[in-house]
N, C-alpha and C. Protein backbone atom coordinates (compact mmCIF):
# COMPACT_ATOMS: atom_id res chain seq x y z
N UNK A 1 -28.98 -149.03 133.94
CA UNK A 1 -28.84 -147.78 133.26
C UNK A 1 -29.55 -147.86 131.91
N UNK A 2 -30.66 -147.05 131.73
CA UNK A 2 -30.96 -147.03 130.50
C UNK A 2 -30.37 -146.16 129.48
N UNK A 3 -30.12 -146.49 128.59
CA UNK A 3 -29.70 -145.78 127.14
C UNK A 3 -30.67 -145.42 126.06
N UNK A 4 -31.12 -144.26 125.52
CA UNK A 4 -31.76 -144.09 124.67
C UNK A 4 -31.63 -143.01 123.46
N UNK A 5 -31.24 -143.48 122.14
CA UNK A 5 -31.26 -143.10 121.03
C UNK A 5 -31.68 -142.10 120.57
N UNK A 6 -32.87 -141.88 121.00
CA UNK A 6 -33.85 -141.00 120.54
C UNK A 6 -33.89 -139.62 120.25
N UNK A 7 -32.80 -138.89 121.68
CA UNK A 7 -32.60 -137.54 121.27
C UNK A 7 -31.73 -137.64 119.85
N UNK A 8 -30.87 -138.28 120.00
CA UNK A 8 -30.13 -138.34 118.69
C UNK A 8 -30.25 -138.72 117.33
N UNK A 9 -31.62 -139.43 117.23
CA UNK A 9 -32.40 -139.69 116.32
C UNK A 9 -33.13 -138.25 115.47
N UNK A 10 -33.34 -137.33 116.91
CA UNK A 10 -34.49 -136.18 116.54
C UNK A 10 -33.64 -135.49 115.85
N UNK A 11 -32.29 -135.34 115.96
CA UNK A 11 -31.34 -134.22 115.36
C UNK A 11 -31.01 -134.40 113.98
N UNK A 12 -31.24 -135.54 113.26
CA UNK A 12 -31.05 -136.45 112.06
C UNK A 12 -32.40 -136.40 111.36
N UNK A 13 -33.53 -135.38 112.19
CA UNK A 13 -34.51 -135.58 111.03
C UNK A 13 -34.27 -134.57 110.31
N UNK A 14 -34.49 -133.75 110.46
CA UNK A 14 -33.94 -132.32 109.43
C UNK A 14 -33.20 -132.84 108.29
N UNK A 15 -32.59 -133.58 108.28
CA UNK A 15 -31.57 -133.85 107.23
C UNK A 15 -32.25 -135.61 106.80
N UNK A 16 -32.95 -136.00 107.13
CA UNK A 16 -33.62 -137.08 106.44
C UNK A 16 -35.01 -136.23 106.03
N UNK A 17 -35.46 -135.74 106.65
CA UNK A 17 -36.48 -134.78 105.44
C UNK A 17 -36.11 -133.94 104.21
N UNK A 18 -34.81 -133.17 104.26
CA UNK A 18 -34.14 -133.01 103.20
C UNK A 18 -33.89 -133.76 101.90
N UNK A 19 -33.13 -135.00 102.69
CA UNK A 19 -33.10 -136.36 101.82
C UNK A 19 -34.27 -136.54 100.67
N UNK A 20 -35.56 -136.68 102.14
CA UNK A 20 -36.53 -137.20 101.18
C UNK A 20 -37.00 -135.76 100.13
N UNK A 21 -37.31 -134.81 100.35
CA UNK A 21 -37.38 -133.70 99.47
C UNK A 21 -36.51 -133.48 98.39
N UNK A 22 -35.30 -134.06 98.64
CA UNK A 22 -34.51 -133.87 97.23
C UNK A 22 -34.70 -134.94 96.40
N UNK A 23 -34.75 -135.81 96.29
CA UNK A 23 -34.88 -137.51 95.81
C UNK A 23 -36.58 -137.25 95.40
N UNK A 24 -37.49 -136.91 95.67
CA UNK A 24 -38.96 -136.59 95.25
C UNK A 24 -38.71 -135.31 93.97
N UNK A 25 -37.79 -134.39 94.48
CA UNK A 25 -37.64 -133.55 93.59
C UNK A 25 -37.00 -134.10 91.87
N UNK A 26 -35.81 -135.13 92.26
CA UNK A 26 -35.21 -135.83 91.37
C UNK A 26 -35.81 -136.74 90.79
N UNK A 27 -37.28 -137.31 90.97
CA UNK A 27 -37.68 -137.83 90.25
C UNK A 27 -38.93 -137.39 89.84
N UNK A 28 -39.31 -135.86 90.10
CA UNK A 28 -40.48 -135.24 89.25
C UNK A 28 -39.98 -134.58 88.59
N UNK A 29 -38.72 -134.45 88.93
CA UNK A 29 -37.54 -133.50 87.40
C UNK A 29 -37.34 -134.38 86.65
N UNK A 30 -36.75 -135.89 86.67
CA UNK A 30 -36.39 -136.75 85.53
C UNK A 30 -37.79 -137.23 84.60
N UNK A 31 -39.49 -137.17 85.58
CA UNK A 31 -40.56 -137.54 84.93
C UNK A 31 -40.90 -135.80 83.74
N UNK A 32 -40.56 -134.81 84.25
CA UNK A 32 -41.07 -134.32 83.59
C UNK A 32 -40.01 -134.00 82.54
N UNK A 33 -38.73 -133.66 82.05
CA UNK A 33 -37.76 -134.22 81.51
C UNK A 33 -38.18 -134.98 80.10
N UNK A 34 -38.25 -136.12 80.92
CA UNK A 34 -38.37 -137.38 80.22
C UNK A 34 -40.24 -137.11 79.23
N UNK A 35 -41.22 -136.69 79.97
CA UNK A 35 -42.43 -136.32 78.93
C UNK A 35 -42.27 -135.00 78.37
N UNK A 36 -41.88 -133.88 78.68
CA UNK A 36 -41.89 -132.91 77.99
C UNK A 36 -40.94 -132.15 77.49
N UNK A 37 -39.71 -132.84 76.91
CA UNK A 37 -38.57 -132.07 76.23
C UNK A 37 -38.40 -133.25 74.96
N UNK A 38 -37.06 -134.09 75.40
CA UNK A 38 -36.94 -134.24 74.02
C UNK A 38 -37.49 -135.89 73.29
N UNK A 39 -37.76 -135.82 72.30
CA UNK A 39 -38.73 -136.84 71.61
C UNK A 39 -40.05 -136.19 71.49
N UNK A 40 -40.61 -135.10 71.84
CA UNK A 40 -41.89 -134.96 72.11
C UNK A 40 -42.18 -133.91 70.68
N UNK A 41 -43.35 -133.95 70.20
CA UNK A 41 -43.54 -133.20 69.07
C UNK A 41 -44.54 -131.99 69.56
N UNK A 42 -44.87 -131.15 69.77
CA UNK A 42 -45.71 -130.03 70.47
C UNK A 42 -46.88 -129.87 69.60
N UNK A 43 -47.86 -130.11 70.47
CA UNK A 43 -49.16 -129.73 69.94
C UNK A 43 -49.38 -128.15 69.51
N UNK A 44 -49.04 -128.33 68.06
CA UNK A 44 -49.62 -126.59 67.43
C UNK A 44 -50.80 -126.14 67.52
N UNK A 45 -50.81 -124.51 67.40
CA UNK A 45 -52.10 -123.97 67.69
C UNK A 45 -53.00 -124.20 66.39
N UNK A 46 -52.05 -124.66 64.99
CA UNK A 46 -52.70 -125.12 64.43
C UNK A 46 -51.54 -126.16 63.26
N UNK A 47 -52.38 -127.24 62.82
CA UNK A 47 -51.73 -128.62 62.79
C UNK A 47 -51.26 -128.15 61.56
N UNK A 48 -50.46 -127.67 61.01
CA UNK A 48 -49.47 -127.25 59.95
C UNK A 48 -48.59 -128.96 59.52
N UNK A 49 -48.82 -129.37 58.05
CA UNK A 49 -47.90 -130.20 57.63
C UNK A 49 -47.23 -130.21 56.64
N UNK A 50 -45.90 -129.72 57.50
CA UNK A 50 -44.95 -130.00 56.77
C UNK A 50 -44.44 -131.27 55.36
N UNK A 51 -45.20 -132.00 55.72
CA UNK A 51 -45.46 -133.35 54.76
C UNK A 51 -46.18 -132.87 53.58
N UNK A 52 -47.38 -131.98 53.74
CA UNK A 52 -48.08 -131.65 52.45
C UNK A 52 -47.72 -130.42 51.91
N UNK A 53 -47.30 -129.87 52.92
CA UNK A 53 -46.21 -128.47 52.15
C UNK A 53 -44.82 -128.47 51.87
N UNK A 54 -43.74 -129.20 52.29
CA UNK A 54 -42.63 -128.89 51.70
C UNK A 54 -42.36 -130.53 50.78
N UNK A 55 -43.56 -131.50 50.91
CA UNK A 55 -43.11 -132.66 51.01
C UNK A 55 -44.13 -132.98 49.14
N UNK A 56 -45.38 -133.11 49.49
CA UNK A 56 -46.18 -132.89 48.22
C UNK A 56 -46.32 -131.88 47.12
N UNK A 57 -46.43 -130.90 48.29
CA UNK A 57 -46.52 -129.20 47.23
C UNK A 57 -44.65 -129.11 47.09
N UNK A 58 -44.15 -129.81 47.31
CA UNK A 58 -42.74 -128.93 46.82
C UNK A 58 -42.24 -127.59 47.44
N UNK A 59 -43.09 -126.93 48.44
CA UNK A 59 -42.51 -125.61 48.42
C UNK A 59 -41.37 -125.41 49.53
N UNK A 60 -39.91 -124.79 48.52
CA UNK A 60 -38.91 -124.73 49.27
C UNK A 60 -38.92 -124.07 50.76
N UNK A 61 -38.74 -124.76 51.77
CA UNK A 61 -38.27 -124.19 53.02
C UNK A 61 -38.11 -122.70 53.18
N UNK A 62 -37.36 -121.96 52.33
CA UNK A 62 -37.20 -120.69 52.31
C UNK A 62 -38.27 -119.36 51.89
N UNK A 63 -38.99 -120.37 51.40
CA UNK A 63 -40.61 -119.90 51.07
C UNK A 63 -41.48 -118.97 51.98
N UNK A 64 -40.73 -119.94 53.14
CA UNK A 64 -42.01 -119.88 54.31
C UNK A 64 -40.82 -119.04 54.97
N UNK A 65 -39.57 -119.71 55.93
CA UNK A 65 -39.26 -119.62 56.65
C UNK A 65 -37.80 -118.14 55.71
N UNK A 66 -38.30 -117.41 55.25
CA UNK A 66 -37.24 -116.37 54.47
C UNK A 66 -36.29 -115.59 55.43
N UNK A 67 -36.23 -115.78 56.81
CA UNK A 67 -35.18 -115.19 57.25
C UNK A 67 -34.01 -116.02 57.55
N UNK A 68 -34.07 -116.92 57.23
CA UNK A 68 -33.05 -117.96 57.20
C UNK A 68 -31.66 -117.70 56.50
N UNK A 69 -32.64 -117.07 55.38
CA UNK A 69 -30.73 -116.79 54.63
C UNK A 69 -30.04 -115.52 54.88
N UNK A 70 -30.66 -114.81 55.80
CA UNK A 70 -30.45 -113.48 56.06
C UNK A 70 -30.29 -113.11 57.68
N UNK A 71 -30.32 -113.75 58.25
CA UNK A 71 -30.34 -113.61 59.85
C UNK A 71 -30.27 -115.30 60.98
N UNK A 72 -29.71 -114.76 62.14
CA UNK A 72 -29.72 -115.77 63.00
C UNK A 72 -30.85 -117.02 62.82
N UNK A 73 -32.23 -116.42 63.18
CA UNK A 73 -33.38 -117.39 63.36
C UNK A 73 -33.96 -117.18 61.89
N UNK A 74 -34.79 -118.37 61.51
CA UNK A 74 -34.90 -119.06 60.59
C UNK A 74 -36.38 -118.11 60.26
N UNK A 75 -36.94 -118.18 61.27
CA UNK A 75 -38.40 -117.38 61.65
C UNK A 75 -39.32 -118.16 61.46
N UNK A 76 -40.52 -117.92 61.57
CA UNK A 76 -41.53 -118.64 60.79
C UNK A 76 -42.71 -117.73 60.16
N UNK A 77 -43.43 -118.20 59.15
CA UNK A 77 -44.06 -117.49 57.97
C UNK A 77 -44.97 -116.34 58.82
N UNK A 78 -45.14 -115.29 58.24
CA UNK A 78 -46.48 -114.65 58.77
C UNK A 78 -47.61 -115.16 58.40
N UNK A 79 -48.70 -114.46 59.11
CA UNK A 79 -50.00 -115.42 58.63
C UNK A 79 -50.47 -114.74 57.23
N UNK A 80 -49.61 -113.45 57.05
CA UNK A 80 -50.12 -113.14 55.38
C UNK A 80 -49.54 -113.84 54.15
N UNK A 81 -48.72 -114.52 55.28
CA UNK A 81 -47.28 -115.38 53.86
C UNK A 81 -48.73 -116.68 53.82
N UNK A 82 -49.39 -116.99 54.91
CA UNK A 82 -50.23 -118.30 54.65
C UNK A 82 -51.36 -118.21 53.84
N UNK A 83 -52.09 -116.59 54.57
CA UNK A 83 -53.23 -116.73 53.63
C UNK A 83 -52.34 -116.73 52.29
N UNK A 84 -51.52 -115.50 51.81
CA UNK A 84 -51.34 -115.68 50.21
C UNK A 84 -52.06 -116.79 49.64
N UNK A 85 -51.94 -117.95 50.10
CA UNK A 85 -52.70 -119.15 49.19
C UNK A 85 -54.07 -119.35 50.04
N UNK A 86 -53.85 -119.32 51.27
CA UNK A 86 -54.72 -120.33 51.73
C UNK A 86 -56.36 -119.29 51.69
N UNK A 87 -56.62 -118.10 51.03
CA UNK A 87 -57.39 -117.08 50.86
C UNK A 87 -58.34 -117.99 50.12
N UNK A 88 -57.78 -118.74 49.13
CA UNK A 88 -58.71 -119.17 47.94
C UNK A 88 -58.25 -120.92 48.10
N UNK A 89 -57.03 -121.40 48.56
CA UNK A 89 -56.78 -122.69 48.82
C UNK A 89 -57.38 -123.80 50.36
N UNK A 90 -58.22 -124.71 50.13
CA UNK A 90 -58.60 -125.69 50.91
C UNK A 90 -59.43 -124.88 52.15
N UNK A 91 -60.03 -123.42 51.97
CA UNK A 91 -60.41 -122.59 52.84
C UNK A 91 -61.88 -123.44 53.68
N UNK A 92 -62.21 -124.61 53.03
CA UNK A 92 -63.11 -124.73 53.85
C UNK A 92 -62.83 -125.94 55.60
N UNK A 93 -61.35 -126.13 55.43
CA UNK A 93 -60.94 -126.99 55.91
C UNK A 93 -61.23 -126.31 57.44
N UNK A 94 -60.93 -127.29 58.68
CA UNK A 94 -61.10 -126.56 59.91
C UNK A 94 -59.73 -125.55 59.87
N UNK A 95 -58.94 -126.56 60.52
CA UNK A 95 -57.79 -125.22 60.60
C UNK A 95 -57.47 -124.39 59.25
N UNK A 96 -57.59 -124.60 58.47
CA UNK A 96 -57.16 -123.57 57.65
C UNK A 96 -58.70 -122.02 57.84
N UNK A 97 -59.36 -122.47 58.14
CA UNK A 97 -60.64 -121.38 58.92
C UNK A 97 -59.78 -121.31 60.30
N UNK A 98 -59.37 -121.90 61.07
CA UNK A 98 -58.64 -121.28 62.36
C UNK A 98 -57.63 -120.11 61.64
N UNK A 99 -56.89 -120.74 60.82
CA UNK A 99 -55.69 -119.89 60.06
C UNK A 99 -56.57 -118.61 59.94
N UNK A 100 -57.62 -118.29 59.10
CA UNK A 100 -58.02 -117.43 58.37
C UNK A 100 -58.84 -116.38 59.94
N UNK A 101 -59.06 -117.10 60.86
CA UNK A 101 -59.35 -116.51 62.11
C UNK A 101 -58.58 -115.32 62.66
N UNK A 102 -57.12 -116.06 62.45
CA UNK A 102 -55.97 -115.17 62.96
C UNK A 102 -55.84 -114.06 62.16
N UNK A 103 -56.11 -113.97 60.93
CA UNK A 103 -55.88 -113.40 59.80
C UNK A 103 -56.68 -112.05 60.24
N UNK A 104 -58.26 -112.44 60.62
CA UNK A 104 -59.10 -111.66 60.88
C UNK A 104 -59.37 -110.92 62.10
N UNK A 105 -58.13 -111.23 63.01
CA UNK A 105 -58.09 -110.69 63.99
C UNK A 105 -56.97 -110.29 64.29
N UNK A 106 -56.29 -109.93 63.26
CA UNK A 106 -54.48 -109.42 63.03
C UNK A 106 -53.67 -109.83 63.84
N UNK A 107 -53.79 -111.30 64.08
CA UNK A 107 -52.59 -112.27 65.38
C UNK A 107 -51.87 -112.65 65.02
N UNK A 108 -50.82 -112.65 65.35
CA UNK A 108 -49.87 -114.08 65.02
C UNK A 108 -49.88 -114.96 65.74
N UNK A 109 -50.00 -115.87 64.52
CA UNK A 109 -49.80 -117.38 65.20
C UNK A 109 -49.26 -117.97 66.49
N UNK A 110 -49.18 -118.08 67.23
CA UNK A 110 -48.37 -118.39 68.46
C UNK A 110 -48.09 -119.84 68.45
N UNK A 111 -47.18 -120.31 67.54
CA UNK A 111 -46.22 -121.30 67.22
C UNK A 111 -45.54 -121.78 68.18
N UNK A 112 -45.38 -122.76 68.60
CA UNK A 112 -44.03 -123.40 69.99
C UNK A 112 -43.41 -123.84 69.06
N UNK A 113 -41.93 -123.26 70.02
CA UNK A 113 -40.38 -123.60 69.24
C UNK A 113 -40.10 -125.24 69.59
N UNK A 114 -39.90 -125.74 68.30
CA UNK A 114 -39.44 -127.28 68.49
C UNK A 114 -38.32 -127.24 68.80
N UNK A 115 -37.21 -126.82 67.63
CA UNK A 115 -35.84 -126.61 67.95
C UNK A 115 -35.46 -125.28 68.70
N UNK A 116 -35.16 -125.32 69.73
CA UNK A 116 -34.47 -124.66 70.80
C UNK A 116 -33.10 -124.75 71.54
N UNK A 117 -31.98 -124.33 70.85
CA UNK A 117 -30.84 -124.48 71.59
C UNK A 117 -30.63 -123.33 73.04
N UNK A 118 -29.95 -123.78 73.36
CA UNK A 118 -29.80 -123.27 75.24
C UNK A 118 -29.57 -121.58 74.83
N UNK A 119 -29.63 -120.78 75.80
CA UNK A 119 -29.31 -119.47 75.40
C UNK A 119 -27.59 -119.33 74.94
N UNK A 120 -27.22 -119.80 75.97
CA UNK A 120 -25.90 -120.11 75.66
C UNK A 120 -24.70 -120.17 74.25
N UNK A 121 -25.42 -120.86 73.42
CA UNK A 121 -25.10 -120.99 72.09
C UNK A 121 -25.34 -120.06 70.90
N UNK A 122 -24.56 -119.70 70.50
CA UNK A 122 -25.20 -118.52 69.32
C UNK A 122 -24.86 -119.22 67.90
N UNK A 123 -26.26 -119.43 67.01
CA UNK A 123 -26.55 -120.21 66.08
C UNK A 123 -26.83 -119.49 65.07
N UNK A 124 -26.26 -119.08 64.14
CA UNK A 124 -26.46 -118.44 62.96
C UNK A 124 -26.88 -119.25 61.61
N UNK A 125 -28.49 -119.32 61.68
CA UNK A 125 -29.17 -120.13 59.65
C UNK A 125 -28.51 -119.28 58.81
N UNK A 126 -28.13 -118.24 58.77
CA UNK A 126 -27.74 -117.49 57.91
C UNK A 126 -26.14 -118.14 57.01
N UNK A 127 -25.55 -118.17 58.48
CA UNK A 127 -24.26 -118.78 57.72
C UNK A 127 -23.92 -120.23 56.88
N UNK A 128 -25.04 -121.15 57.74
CA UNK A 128 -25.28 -122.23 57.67
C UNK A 128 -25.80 -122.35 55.74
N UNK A 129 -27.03 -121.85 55.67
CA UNK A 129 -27.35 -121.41 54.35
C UNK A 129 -27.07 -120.84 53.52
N UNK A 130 -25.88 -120.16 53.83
CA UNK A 130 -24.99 -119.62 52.88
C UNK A 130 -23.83 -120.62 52.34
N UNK A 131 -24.11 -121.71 53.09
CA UNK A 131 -22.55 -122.61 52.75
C UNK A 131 -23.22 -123.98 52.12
N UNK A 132 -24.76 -123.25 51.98
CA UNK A 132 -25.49 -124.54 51.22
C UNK A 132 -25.88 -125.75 51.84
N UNK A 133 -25.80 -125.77 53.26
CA UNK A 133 -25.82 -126.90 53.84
C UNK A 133 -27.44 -127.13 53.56
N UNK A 134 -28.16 -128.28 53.51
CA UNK A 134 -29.53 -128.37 53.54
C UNK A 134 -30.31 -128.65 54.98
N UNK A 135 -31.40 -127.48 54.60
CA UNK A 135 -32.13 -127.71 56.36
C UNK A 135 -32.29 -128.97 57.00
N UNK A 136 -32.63 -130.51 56.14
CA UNK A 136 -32.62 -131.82 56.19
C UNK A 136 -31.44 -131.98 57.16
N UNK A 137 -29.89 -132.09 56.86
CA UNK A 137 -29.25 -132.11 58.03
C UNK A 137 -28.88 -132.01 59.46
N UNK A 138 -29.57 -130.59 59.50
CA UNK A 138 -29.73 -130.97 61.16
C UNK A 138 -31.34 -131.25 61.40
N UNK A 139 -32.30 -130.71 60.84
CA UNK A 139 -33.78 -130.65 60.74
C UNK A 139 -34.16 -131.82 60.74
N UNK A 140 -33.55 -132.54 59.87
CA UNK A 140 -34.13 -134.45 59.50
C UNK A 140 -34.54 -134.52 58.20
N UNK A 141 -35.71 -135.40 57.94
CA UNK A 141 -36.71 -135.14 56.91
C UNK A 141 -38.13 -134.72 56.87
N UNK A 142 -37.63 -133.12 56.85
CA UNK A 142 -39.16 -132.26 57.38
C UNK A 142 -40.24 -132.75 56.51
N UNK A 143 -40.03 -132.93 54.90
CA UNK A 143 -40.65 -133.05 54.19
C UNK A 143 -41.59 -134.44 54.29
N UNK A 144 -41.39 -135.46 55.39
CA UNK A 144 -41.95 -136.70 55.21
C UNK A 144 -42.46 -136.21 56.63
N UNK A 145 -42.71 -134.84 57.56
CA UNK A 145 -43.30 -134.58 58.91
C UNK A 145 -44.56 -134.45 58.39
N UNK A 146 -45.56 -134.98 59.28
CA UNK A 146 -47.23 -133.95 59.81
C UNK A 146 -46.08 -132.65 60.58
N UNK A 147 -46.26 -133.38 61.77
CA UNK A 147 -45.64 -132.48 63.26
C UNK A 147 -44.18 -132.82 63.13
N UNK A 148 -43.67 -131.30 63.20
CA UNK A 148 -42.27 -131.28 63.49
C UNK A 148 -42.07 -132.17 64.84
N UNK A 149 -40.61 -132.74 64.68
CA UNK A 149 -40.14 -133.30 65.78
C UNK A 149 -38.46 -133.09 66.01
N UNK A 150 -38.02 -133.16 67.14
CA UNK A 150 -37.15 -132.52 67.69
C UNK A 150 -36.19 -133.75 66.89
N UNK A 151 -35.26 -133.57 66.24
CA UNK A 151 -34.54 -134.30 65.34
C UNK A 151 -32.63 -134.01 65.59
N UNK A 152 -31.73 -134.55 66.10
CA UNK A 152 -30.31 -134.74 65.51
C UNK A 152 -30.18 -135.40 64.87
N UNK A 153 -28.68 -135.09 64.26
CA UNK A 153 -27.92 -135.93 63.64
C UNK A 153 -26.71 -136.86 64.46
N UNK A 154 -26.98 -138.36 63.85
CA UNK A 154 -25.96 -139.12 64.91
C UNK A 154 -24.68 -138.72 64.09
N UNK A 155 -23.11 -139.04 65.23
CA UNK A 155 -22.62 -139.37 64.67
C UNK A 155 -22.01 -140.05 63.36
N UNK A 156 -22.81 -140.93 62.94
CA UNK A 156 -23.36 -141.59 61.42
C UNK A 156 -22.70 -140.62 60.36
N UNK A 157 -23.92 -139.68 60.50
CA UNK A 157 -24.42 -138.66 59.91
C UNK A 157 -25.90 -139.30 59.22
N UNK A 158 -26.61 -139.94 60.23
CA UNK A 158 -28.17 -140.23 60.02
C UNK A 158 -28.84 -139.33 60.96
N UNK A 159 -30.37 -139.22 60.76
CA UNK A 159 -31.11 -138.06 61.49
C UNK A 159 -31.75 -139.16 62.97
N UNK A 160 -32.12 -138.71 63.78
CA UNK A 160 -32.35 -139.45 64.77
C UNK A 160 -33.49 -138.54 65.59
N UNK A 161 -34.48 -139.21 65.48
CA UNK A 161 -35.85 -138.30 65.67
C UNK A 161 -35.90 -138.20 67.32
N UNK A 162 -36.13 -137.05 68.25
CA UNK A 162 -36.04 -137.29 69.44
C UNK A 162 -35.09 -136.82 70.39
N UNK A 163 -34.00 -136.57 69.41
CA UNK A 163 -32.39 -136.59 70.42
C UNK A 163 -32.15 -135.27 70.50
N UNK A 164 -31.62 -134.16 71.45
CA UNK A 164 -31.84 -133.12 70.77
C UNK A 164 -30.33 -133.53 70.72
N UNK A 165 -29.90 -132.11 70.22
CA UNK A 165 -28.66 -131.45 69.43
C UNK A 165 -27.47 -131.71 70.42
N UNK A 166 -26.43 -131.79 70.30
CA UNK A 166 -25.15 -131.80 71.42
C UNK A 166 -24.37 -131.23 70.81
N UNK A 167 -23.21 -130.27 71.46
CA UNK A 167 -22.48 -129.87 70.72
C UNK A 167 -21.15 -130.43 70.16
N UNK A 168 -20.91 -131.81 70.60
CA UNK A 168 -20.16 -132.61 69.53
C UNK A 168 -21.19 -133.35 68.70
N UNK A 169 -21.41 -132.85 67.46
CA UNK A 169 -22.14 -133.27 66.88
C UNK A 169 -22.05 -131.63 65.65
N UNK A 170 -22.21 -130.92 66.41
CA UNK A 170 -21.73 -129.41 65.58
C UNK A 170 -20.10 -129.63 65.40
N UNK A 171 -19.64 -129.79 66.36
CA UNK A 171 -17.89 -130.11 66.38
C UNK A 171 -17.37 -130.92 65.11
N UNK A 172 -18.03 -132.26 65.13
CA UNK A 172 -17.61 -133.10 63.58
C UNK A 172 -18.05 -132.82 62.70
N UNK A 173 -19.48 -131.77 62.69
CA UNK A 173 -19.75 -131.39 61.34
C UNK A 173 -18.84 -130.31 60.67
N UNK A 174 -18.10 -129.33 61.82
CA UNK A 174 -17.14 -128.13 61.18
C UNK A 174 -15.72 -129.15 60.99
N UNK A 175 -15.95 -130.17 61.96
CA UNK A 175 -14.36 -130.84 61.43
C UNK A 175 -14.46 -131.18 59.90
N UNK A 176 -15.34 -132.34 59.81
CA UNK A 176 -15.72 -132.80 58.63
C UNK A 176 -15.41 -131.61 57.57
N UNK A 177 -16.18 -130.55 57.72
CA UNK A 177 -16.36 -129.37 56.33
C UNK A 177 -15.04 -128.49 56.85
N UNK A 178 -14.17 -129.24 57.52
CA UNK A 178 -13.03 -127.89 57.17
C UNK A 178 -13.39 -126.44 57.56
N UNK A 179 -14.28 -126.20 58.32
CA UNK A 179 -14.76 -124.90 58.80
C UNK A 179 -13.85 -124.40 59.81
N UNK A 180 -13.65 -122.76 59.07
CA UNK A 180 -12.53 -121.89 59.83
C UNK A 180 -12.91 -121.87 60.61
N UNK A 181 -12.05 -121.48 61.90
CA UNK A 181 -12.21 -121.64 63.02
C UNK A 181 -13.50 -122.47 63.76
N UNK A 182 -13.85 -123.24 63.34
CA UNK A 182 -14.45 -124.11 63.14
C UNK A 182 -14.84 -124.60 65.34
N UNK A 183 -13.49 -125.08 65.44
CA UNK A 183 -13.49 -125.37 66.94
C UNK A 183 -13.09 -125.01 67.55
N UNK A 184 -13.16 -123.41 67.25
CA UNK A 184 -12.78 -122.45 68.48
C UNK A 184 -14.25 -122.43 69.03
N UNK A 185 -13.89 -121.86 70.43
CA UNK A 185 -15.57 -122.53 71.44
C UNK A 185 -16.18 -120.93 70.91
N UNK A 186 -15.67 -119.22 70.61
CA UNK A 186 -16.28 -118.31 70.54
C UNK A 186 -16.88 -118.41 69.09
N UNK A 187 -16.74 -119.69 68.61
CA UNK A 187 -17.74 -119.50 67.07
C UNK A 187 -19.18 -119.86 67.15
N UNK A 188 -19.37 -120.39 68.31
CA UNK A 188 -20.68 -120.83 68.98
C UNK A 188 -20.86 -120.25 70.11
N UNK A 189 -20.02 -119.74 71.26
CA UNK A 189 -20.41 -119.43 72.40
C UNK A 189 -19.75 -118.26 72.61
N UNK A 190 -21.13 -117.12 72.60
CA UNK A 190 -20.49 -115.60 72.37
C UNK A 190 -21.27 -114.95 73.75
């Protein structure tokens, strides 16, 4: 009497091709993950440094980024907030002629967001900057950046270039500061 496996083999592929399709999937999700979210600094449309502007020139954060103390997102400068200087400042440089490009062709900049929290979370600079906290805290030390980089704060309370944000990590900072309602979950998640 022969015995053979085989039909019963054929019924088990469907579900070992599955296998292999999910496990291929799980590791072109963890490769891309792992290169293009967090640690990674995003190539700008144009190389803006933070190092020679908030870091050499001194100019306060709020300079540039003025919706910060007044609204959710922080924003970023228009390109008339850049020329203001850059009209008559370092104009012969390349990008600052890219800058002056945009200028001349009434664009905005098309900036990629470094810091990006999930939709999920509702994050107000406004309040944050009203209670004086400094952008350095969760930001890092912008002032010693070329390229922004995706920056938390550890536990510590040191900056940790790379990591993004978790929300225990917001949790000990409202514990720490005594913030009303502080760890109720609708002060973040509305």
């Amino acid at each position: 009497m022969n015995v053979s496996i085989v039909p019963a083999l054929k019924v088990l592929r469907p579900a070992a091709m599955l296998v292999v399709v999910v496990l291929v999937g799980l590791v072109l999700g963890y490769w891309a993950n792992a290169t293009f979210v967090p640690g990674t600094s995003p190539e700008q449309p144009i190389a803006f440094s933070h190092r020679i502007h908030a870091g050499e020139n001194e100019i306060p954060c709020q300079y540039c980024h003025t919706q910060a103390r007044r609204s959710p997102s922080a924003g970023v400068p228009s390109v008339s907030k850049c020329v203001g200087c850059h009209n008559e400042v370092a104009t012969e440089r390349p990008q600052i002629r890219l800058l002056l490009d945009y200028w001349a062709n009434q664009q905005p900049i098309p900036w990629i967001k470094v810091h990006d929290l999930p939709d999920f979370v509702h994050f107000t600079h406004k309040r944050h900057v009203l209670a004086e906290i400094a952008c350095q805290t969760c930001h890092g030390p912008v002032e010693t950046m070329d390229r922004i980089q995706l920056t938390s704060r550890a536990i510590d309370g040191s900056t940790q270039a790379g990591h993004p944000w978790k929300m225990g990590l917001c949790l000990n900072c409202h514990r720490e500061n005594e913030v009303e309602n502080g760890t109720d979950c609708l002060t973040c998640h509305k």
